[in-house]
PDB file of N, CA and C in Angstrom:
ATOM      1  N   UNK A   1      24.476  95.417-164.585  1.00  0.00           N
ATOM      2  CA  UNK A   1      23.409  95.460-163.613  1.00  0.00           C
ATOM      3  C   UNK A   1      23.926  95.943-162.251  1.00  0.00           C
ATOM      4  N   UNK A   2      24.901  95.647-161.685  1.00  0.00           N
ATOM      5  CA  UNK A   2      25.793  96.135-160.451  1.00  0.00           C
ATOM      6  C   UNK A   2      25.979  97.613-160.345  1.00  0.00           C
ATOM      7  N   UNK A   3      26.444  97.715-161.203  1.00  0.00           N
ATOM      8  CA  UNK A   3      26.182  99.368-162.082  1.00  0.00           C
ATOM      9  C   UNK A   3      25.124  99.889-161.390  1.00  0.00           C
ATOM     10  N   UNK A   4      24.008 100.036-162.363  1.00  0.00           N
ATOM     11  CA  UNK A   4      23.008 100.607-161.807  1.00  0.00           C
ATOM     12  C   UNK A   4      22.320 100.341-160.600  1.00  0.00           C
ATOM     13  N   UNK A   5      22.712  98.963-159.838  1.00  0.00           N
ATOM     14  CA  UNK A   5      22.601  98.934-158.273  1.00  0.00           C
ATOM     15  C   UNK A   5      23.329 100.099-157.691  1.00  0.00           C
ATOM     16  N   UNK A   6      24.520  99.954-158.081  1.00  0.00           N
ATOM     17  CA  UNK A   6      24.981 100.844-156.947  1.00  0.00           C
ATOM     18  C   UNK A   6      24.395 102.709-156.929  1.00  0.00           C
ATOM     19  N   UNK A   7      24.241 102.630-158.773  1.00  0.00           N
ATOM     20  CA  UNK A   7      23.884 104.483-158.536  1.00  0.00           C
ATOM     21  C   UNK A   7      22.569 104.325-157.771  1.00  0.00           C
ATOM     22  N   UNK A   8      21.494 103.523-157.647  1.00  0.00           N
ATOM     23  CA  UNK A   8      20.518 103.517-156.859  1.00  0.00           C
ATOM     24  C   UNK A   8      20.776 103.268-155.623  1.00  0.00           C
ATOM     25  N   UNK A   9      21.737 102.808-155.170  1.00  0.00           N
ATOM     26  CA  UNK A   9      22.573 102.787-153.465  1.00  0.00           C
ATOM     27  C   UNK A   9      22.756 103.981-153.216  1.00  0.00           C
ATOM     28  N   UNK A  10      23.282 105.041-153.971  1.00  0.00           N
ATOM     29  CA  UNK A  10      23.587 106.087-153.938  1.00  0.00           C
ATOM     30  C   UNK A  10      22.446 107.062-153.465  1.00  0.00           C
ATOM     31  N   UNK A  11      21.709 106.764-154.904  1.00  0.00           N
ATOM     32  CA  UNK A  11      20.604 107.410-154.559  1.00  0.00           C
ATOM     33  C   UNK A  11      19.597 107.578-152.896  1.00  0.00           C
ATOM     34  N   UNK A  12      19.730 106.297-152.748  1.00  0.00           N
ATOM     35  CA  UNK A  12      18.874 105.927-151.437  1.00  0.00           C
ATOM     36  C   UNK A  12      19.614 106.711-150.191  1.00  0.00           C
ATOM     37  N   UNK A  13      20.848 107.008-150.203  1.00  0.00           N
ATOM     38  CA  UNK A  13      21.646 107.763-148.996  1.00  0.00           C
ATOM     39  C   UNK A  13      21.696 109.128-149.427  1.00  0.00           C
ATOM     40  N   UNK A  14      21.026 109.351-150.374  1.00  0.00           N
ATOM     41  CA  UNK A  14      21.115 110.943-150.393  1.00  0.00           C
ATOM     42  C   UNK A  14      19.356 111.720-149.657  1.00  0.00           C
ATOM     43  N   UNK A  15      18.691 110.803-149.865  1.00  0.00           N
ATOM     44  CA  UNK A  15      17.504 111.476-149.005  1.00  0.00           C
ATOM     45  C   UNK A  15      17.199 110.759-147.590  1.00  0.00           C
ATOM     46  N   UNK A  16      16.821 112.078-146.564  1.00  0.00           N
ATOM     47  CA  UNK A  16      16.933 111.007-144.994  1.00  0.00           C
ATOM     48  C   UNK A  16      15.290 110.331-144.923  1.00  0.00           C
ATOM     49  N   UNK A  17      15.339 109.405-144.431  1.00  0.00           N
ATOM     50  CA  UNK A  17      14.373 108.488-144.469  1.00  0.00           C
ATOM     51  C   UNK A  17      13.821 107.837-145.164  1.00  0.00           C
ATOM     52  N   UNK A  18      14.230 107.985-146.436  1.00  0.00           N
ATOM     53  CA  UNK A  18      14.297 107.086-147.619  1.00  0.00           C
ATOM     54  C   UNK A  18      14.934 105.359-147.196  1.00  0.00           C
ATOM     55  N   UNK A  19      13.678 104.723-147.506  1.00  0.00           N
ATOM     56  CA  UNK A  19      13.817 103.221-147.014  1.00  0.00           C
ATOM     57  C   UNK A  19      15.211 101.945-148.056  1.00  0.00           C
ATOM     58  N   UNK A  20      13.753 102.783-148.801  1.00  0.00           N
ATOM     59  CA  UNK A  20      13.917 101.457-150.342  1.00  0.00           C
ATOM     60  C   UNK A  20      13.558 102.138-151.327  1.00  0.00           C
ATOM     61  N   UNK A  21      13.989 101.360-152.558  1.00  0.00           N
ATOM     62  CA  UNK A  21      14.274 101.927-153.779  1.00  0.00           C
ATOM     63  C   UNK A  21      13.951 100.986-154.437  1.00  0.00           C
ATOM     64  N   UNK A  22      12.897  99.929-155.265  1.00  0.00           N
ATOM     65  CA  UNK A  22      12.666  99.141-155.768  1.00  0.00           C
ATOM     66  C   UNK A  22      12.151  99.112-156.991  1.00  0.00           C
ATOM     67  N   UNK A  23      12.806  98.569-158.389  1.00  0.00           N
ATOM     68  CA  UNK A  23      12.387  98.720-159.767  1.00  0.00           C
ATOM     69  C   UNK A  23      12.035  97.282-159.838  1.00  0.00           C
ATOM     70  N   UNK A  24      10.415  97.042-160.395  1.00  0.00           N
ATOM     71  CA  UNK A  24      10.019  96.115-160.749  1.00  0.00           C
ATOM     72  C   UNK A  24       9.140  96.259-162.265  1.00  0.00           C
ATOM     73  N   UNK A  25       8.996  95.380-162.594  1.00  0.00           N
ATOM     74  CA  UNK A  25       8.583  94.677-163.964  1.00  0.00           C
ATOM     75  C   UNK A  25       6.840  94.820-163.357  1.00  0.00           C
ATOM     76  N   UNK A  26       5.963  94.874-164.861  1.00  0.00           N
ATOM     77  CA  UNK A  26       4.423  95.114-164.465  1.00  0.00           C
ATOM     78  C   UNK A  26       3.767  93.851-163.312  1.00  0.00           C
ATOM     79  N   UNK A  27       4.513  92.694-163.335  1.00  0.00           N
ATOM     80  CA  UNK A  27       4.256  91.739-162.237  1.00  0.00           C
ATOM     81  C   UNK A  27       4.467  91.821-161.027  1.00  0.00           C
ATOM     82  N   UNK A  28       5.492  92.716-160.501  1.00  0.00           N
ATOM     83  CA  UNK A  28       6.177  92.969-159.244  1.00  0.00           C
ATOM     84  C   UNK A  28       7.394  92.286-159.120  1.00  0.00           C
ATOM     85  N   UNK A  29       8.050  91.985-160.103  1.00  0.00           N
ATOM     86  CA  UNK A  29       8.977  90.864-159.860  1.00  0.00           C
ATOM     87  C   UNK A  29      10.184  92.218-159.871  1.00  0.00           C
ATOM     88  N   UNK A  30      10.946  92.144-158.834  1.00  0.00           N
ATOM     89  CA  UNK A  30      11.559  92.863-158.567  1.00  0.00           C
ATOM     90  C   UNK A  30      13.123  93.512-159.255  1.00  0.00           C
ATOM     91  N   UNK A  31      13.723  94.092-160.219  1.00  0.00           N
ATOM     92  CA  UNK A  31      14.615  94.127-161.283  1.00  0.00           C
ATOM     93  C   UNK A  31      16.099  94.849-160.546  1.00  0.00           C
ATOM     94  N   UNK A  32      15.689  95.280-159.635  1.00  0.00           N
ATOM     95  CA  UNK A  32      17.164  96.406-159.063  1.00  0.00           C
ATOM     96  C   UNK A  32      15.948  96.527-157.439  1.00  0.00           C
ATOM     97  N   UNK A  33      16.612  96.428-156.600  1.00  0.00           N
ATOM     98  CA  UNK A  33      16.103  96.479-154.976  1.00  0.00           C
ATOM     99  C   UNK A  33      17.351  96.504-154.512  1.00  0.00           C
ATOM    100  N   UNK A  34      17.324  97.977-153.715  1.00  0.00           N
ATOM    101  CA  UNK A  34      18.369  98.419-152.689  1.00  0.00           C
ATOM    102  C   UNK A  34      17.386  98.951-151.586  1.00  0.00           C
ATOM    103  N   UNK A  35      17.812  98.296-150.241  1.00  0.00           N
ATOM    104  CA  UNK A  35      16.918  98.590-149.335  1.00  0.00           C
ATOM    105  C   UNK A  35      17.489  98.689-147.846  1.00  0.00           C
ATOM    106  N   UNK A  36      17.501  99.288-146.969  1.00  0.00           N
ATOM    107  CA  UNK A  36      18.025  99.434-146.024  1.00  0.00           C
ATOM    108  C   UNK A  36      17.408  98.434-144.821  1.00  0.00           C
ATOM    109  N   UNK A  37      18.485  98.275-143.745  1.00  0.00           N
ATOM    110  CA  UNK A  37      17.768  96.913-142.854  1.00  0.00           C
ATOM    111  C   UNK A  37      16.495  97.651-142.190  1.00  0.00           C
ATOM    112  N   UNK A  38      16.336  98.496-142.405  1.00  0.00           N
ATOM    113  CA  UNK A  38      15.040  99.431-141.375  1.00  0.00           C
ATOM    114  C   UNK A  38      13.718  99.451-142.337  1.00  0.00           C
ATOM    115  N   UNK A  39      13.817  98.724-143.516  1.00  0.00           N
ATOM    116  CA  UNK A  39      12.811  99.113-144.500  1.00  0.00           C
ATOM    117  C   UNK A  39      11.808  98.241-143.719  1.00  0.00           C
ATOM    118  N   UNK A  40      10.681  98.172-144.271  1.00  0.00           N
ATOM    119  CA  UNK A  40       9.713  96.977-143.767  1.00  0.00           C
ATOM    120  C   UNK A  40       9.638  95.939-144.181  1.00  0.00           C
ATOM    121  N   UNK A  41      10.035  94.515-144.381  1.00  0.00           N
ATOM    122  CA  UNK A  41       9.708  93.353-144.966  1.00  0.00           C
ATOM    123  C   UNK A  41       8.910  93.453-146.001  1.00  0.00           C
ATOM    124  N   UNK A  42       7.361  93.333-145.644  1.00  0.00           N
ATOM    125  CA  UNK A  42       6.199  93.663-146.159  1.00  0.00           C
ATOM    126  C   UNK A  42       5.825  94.046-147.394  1.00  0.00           C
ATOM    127  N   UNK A  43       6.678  95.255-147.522  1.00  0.00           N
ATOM    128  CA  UNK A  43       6.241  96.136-148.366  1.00  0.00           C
ATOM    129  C   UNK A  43       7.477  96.036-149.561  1.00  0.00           C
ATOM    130  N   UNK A  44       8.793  95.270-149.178  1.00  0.00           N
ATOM    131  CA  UNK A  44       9.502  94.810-150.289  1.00  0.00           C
ATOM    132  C   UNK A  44       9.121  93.179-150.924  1.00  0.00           C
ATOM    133  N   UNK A  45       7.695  93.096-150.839  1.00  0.00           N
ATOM    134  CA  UNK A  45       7.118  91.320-151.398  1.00  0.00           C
ATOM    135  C   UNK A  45       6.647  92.136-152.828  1.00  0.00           C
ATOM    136  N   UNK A  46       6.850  91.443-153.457  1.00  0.00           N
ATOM    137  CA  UNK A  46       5.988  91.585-155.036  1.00  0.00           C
ATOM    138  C   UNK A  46       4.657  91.411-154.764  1.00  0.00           C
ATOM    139  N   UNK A  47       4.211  90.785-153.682  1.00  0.00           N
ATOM    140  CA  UNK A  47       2.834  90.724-153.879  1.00  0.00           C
ATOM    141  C   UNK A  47       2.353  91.872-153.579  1.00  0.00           C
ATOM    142  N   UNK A  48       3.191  92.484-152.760  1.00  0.00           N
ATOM    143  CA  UNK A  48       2.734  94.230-152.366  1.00  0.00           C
ATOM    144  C   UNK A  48       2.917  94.993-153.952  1.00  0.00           C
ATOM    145  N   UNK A  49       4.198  94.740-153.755  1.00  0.00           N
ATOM    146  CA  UNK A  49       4.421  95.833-155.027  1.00  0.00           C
ATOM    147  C   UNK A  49       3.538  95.666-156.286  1.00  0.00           C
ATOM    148  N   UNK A  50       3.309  94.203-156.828  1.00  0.00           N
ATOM    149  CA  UNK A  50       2.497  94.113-157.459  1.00  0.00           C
ATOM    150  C   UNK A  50       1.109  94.592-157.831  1.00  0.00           C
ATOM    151  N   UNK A  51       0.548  95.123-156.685  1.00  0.00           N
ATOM    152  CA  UNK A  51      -0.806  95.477-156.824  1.00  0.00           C
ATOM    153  C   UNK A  51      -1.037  97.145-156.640  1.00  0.00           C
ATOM    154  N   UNK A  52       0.257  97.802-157.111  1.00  0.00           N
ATOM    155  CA  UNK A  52       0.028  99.086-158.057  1.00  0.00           C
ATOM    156  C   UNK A  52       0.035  98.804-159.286  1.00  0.00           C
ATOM    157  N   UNK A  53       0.027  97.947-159.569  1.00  0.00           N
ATOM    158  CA  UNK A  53       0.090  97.760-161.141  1.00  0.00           C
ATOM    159  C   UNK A  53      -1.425  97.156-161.992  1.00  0.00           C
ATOM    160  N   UNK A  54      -1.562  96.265-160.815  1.00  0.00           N
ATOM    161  CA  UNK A  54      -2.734  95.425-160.994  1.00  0.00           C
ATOM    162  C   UNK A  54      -3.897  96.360-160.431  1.00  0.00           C
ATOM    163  N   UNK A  55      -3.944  96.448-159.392  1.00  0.00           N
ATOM    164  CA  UNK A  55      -4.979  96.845-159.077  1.00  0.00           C
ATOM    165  C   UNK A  55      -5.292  98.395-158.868  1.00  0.00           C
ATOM    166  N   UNK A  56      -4.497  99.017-157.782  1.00  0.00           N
ATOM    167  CA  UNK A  56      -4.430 100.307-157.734  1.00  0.00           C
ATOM    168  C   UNK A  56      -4.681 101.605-158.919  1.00  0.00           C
ATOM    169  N   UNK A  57      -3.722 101.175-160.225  1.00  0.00           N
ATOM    170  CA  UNK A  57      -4.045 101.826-161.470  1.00  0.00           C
ATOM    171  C   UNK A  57      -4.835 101.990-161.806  1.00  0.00           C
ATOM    172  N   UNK A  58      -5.469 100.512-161.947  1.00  0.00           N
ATOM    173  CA  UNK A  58      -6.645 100.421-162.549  1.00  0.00           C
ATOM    174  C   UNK A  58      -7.613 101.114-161.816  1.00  0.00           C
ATOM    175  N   UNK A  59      -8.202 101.108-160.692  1.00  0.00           N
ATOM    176  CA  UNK A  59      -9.316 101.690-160.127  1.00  0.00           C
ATOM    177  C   UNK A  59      -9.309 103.457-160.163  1.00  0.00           C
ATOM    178  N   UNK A  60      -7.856 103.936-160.313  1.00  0.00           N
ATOM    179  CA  UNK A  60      -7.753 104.954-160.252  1.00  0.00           C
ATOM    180  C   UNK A  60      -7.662 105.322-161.522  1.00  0.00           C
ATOM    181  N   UNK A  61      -7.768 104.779-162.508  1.00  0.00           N
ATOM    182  CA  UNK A  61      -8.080 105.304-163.989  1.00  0.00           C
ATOM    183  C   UNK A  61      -9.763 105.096-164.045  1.00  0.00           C
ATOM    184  N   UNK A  62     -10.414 104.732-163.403  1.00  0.00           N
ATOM    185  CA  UNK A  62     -11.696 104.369-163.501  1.00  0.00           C
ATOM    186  C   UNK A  62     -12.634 106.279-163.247  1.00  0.00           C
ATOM    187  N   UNK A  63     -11.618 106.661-162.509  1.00  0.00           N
ATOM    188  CA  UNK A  63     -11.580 107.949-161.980  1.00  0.00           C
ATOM    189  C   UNK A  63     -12.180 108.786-163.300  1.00  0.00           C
ATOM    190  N   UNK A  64     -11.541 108.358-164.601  1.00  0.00           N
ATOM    191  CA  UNK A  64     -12.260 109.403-165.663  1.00  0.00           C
ATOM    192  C   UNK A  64     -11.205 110.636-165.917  1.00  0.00           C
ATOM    193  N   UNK A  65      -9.883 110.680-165.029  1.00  0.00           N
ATOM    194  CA  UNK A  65      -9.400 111.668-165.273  1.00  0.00           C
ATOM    195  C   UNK A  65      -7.922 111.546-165.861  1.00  0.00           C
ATOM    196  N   UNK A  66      -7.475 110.413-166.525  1.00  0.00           N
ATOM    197  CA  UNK A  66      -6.385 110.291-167.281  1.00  0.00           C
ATOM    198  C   UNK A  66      -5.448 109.417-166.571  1.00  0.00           C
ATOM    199  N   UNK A  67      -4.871 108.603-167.383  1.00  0.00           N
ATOM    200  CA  UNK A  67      -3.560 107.834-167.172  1.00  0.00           C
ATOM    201  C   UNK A  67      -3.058 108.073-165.595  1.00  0.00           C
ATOM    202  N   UNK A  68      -2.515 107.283-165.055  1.00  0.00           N
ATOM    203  CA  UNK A  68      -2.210 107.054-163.386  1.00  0.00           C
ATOM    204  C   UNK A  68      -0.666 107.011-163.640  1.00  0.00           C
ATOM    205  N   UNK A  69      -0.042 108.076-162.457  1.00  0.00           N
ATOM    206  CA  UNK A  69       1.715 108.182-163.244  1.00  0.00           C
ATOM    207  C   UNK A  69       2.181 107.832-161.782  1.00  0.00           C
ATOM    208  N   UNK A  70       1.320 108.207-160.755  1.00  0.00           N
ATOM    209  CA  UNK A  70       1.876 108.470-159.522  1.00  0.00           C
ATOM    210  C   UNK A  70       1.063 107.652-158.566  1.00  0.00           C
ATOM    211  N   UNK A  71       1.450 106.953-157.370  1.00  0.00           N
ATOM    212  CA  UNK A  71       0.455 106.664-156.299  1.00  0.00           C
ATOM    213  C   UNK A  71       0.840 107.298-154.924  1.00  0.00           C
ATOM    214  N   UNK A  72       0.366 107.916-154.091  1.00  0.00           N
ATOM    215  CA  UNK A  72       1.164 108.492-152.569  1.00  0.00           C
ATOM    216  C   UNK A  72       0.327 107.554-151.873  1.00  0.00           C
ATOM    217  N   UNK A  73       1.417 107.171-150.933  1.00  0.00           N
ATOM    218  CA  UNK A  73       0.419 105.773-150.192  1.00  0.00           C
ATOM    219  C   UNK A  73       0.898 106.550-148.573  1.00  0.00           C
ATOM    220  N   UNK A  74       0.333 107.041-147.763  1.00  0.00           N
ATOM    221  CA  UNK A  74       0.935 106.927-146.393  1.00  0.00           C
ATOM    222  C   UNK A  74       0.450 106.722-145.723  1.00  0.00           C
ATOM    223  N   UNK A  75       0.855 106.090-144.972  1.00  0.00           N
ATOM    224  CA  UNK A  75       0.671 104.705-143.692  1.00  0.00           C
ATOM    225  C   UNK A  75       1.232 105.628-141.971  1.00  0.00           C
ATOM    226  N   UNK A  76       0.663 104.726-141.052  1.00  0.00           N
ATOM    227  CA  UNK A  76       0.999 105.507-139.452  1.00  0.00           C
ATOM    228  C   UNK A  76       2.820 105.753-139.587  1.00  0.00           C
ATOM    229  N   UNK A  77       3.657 104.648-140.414  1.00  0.00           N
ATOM    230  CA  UNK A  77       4.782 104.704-139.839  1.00  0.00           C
ATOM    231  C   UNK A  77       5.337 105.006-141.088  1.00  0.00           C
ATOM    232  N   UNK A  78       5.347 104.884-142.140  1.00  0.00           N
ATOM    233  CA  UNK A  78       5.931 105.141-143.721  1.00  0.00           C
ATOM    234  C   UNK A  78       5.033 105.904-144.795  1.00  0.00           C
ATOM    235  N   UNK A  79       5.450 105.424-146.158  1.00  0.00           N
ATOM    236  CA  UNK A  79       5.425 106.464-147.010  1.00  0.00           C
ATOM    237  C   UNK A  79       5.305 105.427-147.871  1.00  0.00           C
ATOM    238  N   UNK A  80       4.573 105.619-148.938  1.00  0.00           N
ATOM    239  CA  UNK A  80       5.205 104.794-150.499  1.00  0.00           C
ATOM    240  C   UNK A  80       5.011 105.659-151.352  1.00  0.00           C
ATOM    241  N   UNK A  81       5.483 105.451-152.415  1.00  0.00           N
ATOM    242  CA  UNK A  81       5.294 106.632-153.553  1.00  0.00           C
ATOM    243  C   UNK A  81       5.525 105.521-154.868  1.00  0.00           C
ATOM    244  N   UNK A  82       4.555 105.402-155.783  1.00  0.00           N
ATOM    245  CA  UNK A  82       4.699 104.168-156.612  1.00  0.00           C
ATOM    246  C   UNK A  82       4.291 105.037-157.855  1.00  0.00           C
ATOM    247  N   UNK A  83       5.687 105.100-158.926  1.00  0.00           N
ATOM    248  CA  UNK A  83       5.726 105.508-160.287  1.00  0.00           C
ATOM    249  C   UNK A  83       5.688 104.835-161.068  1.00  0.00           C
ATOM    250  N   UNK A  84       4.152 104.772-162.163  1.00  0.00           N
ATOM    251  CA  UNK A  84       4.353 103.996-163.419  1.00  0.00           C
ATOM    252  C   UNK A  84       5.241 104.576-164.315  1.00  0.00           C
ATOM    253  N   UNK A  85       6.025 103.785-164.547  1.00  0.00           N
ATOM    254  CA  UNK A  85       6.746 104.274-165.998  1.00  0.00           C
ATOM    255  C   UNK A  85       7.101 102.557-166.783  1.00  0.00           C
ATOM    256  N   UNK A  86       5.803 102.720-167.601  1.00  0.00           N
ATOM    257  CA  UNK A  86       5.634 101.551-168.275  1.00  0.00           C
ATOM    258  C   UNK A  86       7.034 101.329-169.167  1.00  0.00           C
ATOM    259  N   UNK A  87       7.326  99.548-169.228  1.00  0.00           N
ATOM    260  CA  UNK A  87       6.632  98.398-168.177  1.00  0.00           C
ATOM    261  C   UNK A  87       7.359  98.550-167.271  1.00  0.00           C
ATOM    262  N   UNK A  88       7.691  99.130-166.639  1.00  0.00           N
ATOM    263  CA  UNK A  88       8.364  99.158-165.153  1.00  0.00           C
ATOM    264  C   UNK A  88       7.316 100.254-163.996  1.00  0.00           C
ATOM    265  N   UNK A  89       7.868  99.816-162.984  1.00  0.00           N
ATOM    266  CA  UNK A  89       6.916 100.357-161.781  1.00  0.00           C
ATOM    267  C   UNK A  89       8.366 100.462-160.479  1.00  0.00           C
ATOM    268  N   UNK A  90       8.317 102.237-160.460  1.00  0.00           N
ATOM    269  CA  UNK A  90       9.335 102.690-159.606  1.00  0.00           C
ATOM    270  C   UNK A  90       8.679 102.552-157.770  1.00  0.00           C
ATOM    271  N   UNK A  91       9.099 101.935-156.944  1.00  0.00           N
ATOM    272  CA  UNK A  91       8.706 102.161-155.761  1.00  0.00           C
ATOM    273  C   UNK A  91       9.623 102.682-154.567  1.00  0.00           C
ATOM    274  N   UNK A  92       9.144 103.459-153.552  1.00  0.00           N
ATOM    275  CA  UNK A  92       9.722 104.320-152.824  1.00  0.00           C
ATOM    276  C   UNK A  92       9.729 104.174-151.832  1.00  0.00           C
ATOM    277  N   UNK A  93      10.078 103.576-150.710  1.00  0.00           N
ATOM    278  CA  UNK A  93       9.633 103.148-149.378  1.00  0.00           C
ATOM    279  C   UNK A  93      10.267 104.170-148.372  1.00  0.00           C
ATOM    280  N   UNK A  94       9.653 105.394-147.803  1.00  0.00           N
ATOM    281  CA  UNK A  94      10.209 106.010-146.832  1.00  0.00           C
ATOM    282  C   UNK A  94       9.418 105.927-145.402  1.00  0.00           C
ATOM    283  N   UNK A  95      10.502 106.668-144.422  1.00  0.00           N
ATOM    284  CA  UNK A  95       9.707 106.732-143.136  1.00  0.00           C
ATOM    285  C   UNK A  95       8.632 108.070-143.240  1.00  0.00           C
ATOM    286  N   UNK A  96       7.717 107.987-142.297  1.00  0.00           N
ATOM    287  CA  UNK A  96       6.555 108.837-142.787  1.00  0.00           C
ATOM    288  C   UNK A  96       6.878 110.442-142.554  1.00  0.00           C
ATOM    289  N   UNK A  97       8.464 111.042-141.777  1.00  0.00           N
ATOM    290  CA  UNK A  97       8.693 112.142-141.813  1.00  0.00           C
ATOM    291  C   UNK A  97       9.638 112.656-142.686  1.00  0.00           C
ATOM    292  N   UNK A  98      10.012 111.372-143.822  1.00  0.00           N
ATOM    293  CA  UNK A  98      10.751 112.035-145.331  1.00  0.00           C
ATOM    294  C   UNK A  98       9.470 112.960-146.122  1.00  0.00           C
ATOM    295  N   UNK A  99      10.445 113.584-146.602  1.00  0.00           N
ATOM    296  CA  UNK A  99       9.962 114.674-147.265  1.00  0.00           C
ATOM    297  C   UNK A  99       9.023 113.944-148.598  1.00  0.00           C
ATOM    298  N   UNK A 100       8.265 113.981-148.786  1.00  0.00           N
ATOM    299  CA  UNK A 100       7.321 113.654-149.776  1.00  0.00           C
ATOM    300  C   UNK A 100       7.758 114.177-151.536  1.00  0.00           C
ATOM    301  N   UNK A 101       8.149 115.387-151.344  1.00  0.00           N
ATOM    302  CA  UNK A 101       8.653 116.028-152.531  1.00  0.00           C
ATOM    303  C   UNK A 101      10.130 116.017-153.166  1.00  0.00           C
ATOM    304  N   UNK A 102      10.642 116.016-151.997  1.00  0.00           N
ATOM    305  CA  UNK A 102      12.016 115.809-152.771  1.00  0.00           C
ATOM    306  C   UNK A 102      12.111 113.881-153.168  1.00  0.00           C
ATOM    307  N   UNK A 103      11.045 113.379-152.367  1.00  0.00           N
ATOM    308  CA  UNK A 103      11.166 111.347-152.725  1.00  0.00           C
ATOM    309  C   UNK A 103      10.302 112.162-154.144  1.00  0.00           C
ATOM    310  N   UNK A 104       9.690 112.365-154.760  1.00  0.00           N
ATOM    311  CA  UNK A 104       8.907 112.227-155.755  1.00  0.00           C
ATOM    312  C   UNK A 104       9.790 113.045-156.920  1.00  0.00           C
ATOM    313  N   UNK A 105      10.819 113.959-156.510  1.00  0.00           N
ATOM    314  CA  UNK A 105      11.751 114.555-157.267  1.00  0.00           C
ATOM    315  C   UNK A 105      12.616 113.653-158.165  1.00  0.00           C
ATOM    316  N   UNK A 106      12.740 112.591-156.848  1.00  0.00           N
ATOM    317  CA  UNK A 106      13.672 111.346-157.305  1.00  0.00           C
ATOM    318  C   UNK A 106      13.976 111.129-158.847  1.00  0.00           C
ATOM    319  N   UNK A 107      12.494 110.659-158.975  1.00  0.00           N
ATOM    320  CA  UNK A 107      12.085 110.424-160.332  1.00  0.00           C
ATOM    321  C   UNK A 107      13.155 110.904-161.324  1.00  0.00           C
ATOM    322  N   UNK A 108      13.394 111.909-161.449  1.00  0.00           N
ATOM    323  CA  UNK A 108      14.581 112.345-162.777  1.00  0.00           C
ATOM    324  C   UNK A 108      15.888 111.416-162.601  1.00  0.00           C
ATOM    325  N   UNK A 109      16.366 111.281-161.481  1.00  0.00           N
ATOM    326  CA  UNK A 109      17.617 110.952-161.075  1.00  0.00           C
ATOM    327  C   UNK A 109      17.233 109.194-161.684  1.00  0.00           C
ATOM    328  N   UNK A 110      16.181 108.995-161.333  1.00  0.00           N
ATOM    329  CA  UNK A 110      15.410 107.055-161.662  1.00  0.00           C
ATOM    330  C   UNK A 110      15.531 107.001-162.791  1.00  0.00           C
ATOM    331  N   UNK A 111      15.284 108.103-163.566  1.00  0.00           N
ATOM    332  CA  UNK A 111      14.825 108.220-165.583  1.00  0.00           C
ATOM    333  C   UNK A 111      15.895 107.139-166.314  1.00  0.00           C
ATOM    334  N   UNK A 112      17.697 107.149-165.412  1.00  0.00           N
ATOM    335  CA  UNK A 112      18.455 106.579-166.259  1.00  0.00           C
ATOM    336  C   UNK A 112      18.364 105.191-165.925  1.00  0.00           C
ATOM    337  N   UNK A 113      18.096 104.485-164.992  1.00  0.00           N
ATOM    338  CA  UNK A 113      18.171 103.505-164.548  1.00  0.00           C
ATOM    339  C   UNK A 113      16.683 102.695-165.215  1.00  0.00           C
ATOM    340  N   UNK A 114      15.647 103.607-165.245  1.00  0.00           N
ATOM    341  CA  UNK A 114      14.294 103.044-165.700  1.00  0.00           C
ATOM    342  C   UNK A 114      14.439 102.862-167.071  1.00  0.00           C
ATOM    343  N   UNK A 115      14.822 103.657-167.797  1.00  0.00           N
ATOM    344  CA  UNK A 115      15.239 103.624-169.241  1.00  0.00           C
ATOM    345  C   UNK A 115      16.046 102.601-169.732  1.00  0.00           C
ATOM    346  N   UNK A 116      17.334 102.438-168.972  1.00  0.00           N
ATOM    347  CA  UNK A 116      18.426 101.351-169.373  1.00  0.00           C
ATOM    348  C   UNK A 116      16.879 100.103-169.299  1.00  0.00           C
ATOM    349  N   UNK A 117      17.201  99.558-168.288  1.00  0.00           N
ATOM    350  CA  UNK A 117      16.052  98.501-167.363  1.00  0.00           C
ATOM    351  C   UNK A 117      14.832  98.219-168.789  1.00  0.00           C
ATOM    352  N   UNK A 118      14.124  99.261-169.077  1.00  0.00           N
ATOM    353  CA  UNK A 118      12.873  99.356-169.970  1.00  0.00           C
ATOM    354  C   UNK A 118      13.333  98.419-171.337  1.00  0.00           C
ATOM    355  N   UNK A 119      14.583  99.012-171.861  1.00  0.00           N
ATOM    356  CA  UNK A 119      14.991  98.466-173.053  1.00  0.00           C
ATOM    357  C   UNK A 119      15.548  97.086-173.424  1.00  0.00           C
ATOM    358  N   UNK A 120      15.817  96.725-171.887  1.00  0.00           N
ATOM    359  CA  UNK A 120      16.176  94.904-172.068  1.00  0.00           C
ATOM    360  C   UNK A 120      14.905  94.420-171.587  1.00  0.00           C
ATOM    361  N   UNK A 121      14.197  94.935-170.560  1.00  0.00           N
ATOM    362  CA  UNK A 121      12.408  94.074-170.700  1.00  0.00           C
ATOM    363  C   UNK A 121      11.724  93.942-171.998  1.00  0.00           C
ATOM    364  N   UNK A 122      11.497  94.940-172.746  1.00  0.00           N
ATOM    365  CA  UNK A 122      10.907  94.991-174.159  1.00  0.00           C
ATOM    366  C   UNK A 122      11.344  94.038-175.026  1.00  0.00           C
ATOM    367  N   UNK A 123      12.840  94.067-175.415  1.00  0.00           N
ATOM    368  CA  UNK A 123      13.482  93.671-175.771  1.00  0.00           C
ATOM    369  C   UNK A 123      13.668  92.106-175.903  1.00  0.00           C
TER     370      UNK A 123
END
C-alpha cells in the first residue's frame, strides 16, 4: 500500500496546481489520499467525496445519455475532476488555473493504482 502511495505522491508533483489525489471506495471512504497542505479541508471529507457517487451520478445518468465516467466540478478557487471507475471513485483536487486536461489525462497514469486497489475491494 506505501507503494502505491508514493507513485501517487509522485504523481501529484508532476502537474502544477494539482491539490490532491484521492482514491475512494463507492462510500467515500478514502483508500490512498496524498494531498498537499494547500488542498482544502473540505473537499478531502468523504462526505464530499461521497456524493459523486451517491448523488451526482445518479442525477446525471437521469440525463438519458449513458453511464457517468467523469464529473468537472469548478469552483471560484479550485477544480475537481471526479472519475468513476467502479467500485472505486478517482478524485482530483486542483487550483482553478491547473490545466483541466492534462488533470483528466491523469487518468492512465491512475489505471495502475485503480486496478491493483479494485481487486482487493472485490475481493
Amino acid at each position: 500500500m506505501e507503494e502505491l502511495r508514493k507513485y501517487v505522491a509522485c504523481i501529484l508533483q508532476r502537474v502544477d496546481g494539482l491539490l490532491a489525489i484521492i482514491i475512494t471506495d463507492r462510500d467515500g471512504v478514502p483508500l490512498v489520499k496524498v494531498a498537499l497542505d494547500s488542498a482544502p479541508e473540505m473537499a478531502l471529507r468523504p462526505s464530499y467525496l461521497s456524493t459523486f457517487s451517491a448523488m451526482a451520478t445518479d442525477q446525471a445518468g437521469k440525463l438519458g445519455v449513458g453511464k457517468n465516467n467523469k464529473i468537472i466540478s469548478i469552483y471560484s478557487n479550485y477544480q475537481v475532476i471526479q472519475m468513476n471507475k467502479s467500485p472505486l471513485t478517482i478524485s482530483l483536487i486542483a487550483s482553478k488555473t491547473a490545466n483541466t486536461g492534462q488533470l483528466v489525462n491523469l487518468e492512465n497514469d491512475l489505471l495502475v493504482v485503480v486496478n491493483d486497489l479494485a481487486s482487493s475491494v472485490v475481493d
